[in-house]
PDB file of N, CA and C in Angstrom:
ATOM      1  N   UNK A   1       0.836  -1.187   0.000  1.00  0.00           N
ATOM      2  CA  UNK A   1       0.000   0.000   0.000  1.00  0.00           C
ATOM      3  C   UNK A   1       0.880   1.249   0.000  1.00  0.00           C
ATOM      4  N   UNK A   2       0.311   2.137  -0.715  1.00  0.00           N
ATOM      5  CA  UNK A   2       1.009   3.635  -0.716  1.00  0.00           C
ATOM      6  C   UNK A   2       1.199   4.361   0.275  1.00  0.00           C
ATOM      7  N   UNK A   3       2.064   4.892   0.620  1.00  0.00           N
ATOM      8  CA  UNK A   3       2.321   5.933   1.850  1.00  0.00           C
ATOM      9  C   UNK A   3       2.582   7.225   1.221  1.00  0.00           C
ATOM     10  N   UNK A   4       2.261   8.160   1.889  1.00  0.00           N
ATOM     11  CA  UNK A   4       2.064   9.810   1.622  1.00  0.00           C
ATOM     12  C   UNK A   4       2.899  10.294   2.617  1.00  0.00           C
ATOM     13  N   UNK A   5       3.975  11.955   2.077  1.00  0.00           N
ATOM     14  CA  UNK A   5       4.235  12.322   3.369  1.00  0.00           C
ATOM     15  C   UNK A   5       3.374  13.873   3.356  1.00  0.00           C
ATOM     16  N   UNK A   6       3.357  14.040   3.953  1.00  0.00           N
ATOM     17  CA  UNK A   6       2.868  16.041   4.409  1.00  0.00           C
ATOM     18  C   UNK A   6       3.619  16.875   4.973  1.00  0.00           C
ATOM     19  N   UNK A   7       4.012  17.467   4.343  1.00  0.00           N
ATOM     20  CA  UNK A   7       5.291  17.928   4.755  1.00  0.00           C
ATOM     21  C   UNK A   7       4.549  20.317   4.894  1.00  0.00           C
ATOM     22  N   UNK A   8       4.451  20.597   5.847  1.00  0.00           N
ATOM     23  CA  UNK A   8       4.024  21.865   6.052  1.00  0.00           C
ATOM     24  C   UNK A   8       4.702  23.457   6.925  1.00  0.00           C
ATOM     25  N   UNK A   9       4.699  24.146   6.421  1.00  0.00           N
ATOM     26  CA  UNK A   9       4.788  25.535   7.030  1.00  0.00           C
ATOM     27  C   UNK A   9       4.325  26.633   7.580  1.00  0.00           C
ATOM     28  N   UNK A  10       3.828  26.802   9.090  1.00  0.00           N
ATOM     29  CA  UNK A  10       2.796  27.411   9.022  1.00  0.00           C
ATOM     30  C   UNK A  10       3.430  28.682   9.982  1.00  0.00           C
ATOM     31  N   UNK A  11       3.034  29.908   9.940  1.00  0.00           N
ATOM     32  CA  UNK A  11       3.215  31.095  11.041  1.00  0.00           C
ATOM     33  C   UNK A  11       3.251  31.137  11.857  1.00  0.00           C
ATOM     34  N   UNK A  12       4.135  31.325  13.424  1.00  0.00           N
ATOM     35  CA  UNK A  12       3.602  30.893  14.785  1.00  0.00           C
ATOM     36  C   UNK A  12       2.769  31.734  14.907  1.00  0.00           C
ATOM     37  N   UNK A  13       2.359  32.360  15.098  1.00  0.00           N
ATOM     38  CA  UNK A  13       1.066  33.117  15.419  1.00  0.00           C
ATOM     39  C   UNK A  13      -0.227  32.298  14.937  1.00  0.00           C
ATOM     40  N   UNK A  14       0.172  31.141  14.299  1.00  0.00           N
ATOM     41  CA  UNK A  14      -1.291  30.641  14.226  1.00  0.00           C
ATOM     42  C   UNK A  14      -1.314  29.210  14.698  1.00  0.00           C
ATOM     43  N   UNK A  15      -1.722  29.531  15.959  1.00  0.00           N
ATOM     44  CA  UNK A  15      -1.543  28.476  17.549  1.00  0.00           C
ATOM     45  C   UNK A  15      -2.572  27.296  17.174  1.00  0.00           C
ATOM     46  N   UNK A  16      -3.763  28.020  17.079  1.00  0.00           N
ATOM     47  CA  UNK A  16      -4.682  27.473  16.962  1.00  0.00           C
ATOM     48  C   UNK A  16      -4.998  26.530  15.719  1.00  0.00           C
ATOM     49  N   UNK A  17      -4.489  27.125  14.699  1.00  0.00           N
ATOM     50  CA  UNK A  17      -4.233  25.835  13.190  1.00  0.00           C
ATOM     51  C   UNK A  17      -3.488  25.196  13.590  1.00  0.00           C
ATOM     52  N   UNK A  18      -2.233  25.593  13.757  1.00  0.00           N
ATOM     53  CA  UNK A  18      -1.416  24.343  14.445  1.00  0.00           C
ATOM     54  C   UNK A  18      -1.945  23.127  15.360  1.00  0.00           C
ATOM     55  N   UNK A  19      -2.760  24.030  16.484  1.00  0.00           N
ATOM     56  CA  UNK A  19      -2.839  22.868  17.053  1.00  0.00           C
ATOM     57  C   UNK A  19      -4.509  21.856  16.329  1.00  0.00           C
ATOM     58  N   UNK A  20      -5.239  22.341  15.503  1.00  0.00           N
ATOM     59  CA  UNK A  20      -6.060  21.802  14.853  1.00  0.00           C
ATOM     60  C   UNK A  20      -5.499  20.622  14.062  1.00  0.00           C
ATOM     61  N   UNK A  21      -4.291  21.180  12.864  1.00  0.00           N
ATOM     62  CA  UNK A  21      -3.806  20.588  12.011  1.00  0.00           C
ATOM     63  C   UNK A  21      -3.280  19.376  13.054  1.00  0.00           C
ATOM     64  N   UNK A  22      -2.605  19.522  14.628  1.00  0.00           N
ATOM     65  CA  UNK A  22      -1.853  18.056  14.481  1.00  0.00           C
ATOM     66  C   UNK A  22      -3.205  17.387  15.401  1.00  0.00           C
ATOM     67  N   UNK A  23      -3.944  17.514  15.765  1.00  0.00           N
ATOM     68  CA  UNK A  23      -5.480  17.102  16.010  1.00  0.00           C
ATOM     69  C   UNK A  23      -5.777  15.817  14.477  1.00  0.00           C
ATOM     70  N   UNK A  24      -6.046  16.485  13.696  1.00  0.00           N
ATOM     71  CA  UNK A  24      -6.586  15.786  13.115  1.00  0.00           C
ATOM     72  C   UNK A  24      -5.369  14.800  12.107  1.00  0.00           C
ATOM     73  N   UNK A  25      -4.416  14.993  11.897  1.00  0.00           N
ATOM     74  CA  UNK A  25      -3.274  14.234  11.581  1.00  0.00           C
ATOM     75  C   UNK A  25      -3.343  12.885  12.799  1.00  0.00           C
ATOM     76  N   UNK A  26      -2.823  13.462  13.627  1.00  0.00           N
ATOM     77  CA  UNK A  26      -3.402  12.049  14.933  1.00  0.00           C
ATOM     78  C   UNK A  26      -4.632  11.300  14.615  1.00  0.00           C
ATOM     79  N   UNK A  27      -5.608  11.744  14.115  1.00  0.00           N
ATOM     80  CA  UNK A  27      -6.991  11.351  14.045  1.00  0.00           C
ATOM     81  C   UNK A  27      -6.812  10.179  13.199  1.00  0.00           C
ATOM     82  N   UNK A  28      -6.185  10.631  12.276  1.00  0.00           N
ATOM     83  CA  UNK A  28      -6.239   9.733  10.918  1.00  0.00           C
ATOM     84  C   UNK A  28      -5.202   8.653  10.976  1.00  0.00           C
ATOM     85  N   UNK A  29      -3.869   8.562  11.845  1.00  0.00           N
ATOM     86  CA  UNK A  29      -3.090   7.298  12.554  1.00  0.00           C
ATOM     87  C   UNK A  29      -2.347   8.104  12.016  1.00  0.00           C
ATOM     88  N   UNK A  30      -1.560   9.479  11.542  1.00  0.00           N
ATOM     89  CA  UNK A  30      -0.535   9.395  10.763  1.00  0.00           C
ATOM     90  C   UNK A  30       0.714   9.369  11.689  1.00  0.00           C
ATOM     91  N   UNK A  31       2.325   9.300  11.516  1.00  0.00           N
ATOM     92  CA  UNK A  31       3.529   9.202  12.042  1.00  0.00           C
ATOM     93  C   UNK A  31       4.032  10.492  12.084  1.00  0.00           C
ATOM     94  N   UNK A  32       4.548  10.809  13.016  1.00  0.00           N
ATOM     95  CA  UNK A  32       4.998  12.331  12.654  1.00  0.00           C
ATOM     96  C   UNK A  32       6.853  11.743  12.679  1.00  0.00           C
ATOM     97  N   UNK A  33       7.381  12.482  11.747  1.00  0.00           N
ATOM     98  CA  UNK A  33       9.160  12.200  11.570  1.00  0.00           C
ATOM     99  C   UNK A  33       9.435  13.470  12.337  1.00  0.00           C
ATOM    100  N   UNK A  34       9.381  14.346  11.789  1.00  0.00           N
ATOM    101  CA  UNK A  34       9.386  16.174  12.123  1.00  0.00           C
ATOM    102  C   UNK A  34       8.152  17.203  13.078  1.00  0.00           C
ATOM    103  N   UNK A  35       8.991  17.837  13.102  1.00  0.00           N
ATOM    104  CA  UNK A  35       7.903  18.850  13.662  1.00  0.00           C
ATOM    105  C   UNK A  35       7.052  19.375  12.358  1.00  0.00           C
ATOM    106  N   UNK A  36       7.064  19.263  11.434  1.00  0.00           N
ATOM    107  CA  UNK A  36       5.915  19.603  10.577  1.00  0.00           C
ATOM    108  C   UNK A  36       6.189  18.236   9.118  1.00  0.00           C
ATOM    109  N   UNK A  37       6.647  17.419   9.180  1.00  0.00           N
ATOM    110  CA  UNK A  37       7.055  16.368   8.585  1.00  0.00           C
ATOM    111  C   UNK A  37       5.756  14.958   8.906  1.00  0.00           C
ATOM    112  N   UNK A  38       5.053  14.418   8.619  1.00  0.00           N
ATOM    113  CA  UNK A  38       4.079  13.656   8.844  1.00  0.00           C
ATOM    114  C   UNK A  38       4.037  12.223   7.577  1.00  0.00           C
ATOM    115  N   UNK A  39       3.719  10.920   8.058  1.00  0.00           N
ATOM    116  CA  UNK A  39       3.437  10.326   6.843  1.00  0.00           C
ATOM    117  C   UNK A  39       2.063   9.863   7.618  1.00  0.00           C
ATOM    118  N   UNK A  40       1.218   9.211   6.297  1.00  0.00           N
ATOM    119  CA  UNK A  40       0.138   8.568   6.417  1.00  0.00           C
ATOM    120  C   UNK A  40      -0.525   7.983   5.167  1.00  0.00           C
ATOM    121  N   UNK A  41      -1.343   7.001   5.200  1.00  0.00           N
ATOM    122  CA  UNK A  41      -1.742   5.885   3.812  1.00  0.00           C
ATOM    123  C   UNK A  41      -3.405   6.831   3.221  1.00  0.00           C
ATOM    124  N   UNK A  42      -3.594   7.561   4.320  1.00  0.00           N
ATOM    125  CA  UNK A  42      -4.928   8.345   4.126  1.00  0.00           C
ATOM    126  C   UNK A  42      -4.533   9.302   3.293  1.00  0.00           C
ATOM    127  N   UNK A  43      -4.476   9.334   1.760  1.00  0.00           N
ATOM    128  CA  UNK A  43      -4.391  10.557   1.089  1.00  0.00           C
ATOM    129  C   UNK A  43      -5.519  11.417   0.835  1.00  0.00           C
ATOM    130  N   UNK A  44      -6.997  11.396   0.219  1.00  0.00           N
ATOM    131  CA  UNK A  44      -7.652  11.748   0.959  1.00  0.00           C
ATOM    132  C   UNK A  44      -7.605  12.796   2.063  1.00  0.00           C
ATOM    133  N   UNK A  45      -7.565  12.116   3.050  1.00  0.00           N
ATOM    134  CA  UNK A  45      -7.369  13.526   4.537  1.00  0.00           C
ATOM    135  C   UNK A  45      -6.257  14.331   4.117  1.00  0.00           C
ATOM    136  N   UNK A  46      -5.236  13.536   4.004  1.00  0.00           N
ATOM    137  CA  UNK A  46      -3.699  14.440   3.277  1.00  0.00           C
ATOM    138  C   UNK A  46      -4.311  15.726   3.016  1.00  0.00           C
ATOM    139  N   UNK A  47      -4.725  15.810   1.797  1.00  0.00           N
ATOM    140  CA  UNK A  47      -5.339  16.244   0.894  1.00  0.00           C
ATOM    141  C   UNK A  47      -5.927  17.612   1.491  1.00  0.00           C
ATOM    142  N   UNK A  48      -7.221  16.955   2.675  1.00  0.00           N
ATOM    143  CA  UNK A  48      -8.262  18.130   3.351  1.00  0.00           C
ATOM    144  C   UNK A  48      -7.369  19.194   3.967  1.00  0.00           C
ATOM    145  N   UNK A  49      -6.270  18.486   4.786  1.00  0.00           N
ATOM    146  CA  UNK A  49      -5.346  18.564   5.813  1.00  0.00           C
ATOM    147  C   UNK A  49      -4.452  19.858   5.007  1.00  0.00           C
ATOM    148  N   UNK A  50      -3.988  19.381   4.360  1.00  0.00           N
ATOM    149  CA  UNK A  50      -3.044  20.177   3.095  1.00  0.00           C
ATOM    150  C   UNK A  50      -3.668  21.973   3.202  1.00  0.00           C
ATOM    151  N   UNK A  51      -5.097  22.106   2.062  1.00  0.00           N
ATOM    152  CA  UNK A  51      -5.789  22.289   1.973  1.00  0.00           C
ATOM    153  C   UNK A  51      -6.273  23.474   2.835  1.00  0.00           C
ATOM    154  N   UNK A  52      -6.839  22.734   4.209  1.00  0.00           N
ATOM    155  CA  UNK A  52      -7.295  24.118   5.528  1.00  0.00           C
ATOM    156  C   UNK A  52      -5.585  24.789   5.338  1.00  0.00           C
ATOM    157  N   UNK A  53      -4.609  23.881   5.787  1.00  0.00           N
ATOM    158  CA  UNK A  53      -3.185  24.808   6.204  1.00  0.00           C
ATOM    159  C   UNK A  53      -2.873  25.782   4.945  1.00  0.00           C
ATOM    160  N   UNK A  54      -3.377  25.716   3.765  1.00  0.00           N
ATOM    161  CA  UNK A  54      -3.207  26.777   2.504  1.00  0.00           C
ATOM    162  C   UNK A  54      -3.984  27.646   3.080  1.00  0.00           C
ATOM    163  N   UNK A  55      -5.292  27.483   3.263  1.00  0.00           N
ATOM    164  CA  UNK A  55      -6.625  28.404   3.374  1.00  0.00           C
ATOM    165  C   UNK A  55      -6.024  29.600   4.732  1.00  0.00           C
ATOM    166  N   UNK A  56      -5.741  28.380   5.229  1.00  0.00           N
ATOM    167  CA  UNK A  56      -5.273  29.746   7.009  1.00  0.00           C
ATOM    168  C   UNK A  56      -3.906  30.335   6.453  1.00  0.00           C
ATOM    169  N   UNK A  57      -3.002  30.532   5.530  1.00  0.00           N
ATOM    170  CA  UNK A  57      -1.658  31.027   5.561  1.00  0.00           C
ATOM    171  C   UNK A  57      -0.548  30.568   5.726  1.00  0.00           C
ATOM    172  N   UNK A  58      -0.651  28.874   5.913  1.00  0.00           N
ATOM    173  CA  UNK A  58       0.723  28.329   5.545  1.00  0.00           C
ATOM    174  C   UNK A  58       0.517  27.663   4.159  1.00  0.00           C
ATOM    175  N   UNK A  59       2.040  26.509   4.177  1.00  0.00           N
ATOM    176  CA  UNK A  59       2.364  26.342   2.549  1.00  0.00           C
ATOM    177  C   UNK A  59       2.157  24.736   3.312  1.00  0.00           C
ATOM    178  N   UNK A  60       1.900  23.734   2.039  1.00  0.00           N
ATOM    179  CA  UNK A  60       2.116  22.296   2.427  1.00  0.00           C
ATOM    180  C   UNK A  60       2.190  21.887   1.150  1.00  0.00           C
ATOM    181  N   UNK A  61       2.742  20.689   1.045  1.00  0.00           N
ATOM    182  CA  UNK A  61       2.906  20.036  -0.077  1.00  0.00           C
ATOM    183  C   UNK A  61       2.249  18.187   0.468  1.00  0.00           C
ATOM    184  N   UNK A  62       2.041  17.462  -0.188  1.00  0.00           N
ATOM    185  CA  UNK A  62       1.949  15.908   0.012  1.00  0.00           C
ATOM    186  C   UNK A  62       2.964  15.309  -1.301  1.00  0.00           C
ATOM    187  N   UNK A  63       3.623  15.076  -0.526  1.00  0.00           N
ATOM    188  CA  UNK A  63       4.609  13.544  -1.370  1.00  0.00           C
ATOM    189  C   UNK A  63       4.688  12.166  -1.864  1.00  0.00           C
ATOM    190  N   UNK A  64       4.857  11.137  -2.709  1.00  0.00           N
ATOM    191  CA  UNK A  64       4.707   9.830  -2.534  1.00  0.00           C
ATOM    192  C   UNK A  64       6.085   8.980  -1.918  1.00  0.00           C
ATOM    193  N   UNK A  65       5.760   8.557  -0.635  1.00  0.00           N
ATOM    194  CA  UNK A  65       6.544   7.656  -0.423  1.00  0.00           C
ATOM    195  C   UNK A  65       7.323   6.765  -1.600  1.00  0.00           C
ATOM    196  N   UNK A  66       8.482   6.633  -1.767  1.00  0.00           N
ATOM    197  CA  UNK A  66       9.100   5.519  -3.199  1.00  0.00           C
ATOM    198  C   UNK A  66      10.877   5.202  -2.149  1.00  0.00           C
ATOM    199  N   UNK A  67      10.627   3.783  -1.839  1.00  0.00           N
ATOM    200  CA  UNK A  67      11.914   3.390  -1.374  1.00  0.00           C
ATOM    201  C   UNK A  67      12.317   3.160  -2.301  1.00  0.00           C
ATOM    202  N   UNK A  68      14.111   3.331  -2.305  1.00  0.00           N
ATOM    203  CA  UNK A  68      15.231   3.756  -3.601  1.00  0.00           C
ATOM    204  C   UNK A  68      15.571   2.144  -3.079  1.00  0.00           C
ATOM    205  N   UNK A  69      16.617   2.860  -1.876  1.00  0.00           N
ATOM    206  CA  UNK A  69      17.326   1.312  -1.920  1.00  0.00           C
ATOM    207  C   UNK A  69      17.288   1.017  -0.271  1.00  0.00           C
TER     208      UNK A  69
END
């Protein structure tokens, strides 16, 4: 199965997305590597997740997991 990472940037001043965004990242089982570094198989949520953090003023991207070697 595919794995996704989420990888995001958001303003400290925005406490409250922050703490929404890792709310619902937890929700969905994802792993956190980083402080704004996340994987999870739910792309989908990725996606929503991504998405609000554009809408409030940060940047995010979603990645595809691909082991090299």
């Amino acid at each position: 199965m595919k794995e996704f990472i989420l990888t995001f940037d958001m303003p400290r001043e925005l406490t409250r997305v922050r703490k929404k965004v890792h709310r619902d990242l937890i929700k969905i089982d994802s792993k956190k590597f980083q402080q704004s570094l996340w994987k999870s198989r739910d792309l989908r949520s990725l996606i929503e997740i991504a998405t609000f953090i554009k809408k409030s003023g940060g940047s995010a991207s979603i990645l595809e997991e691909k082991l090299v070697f």
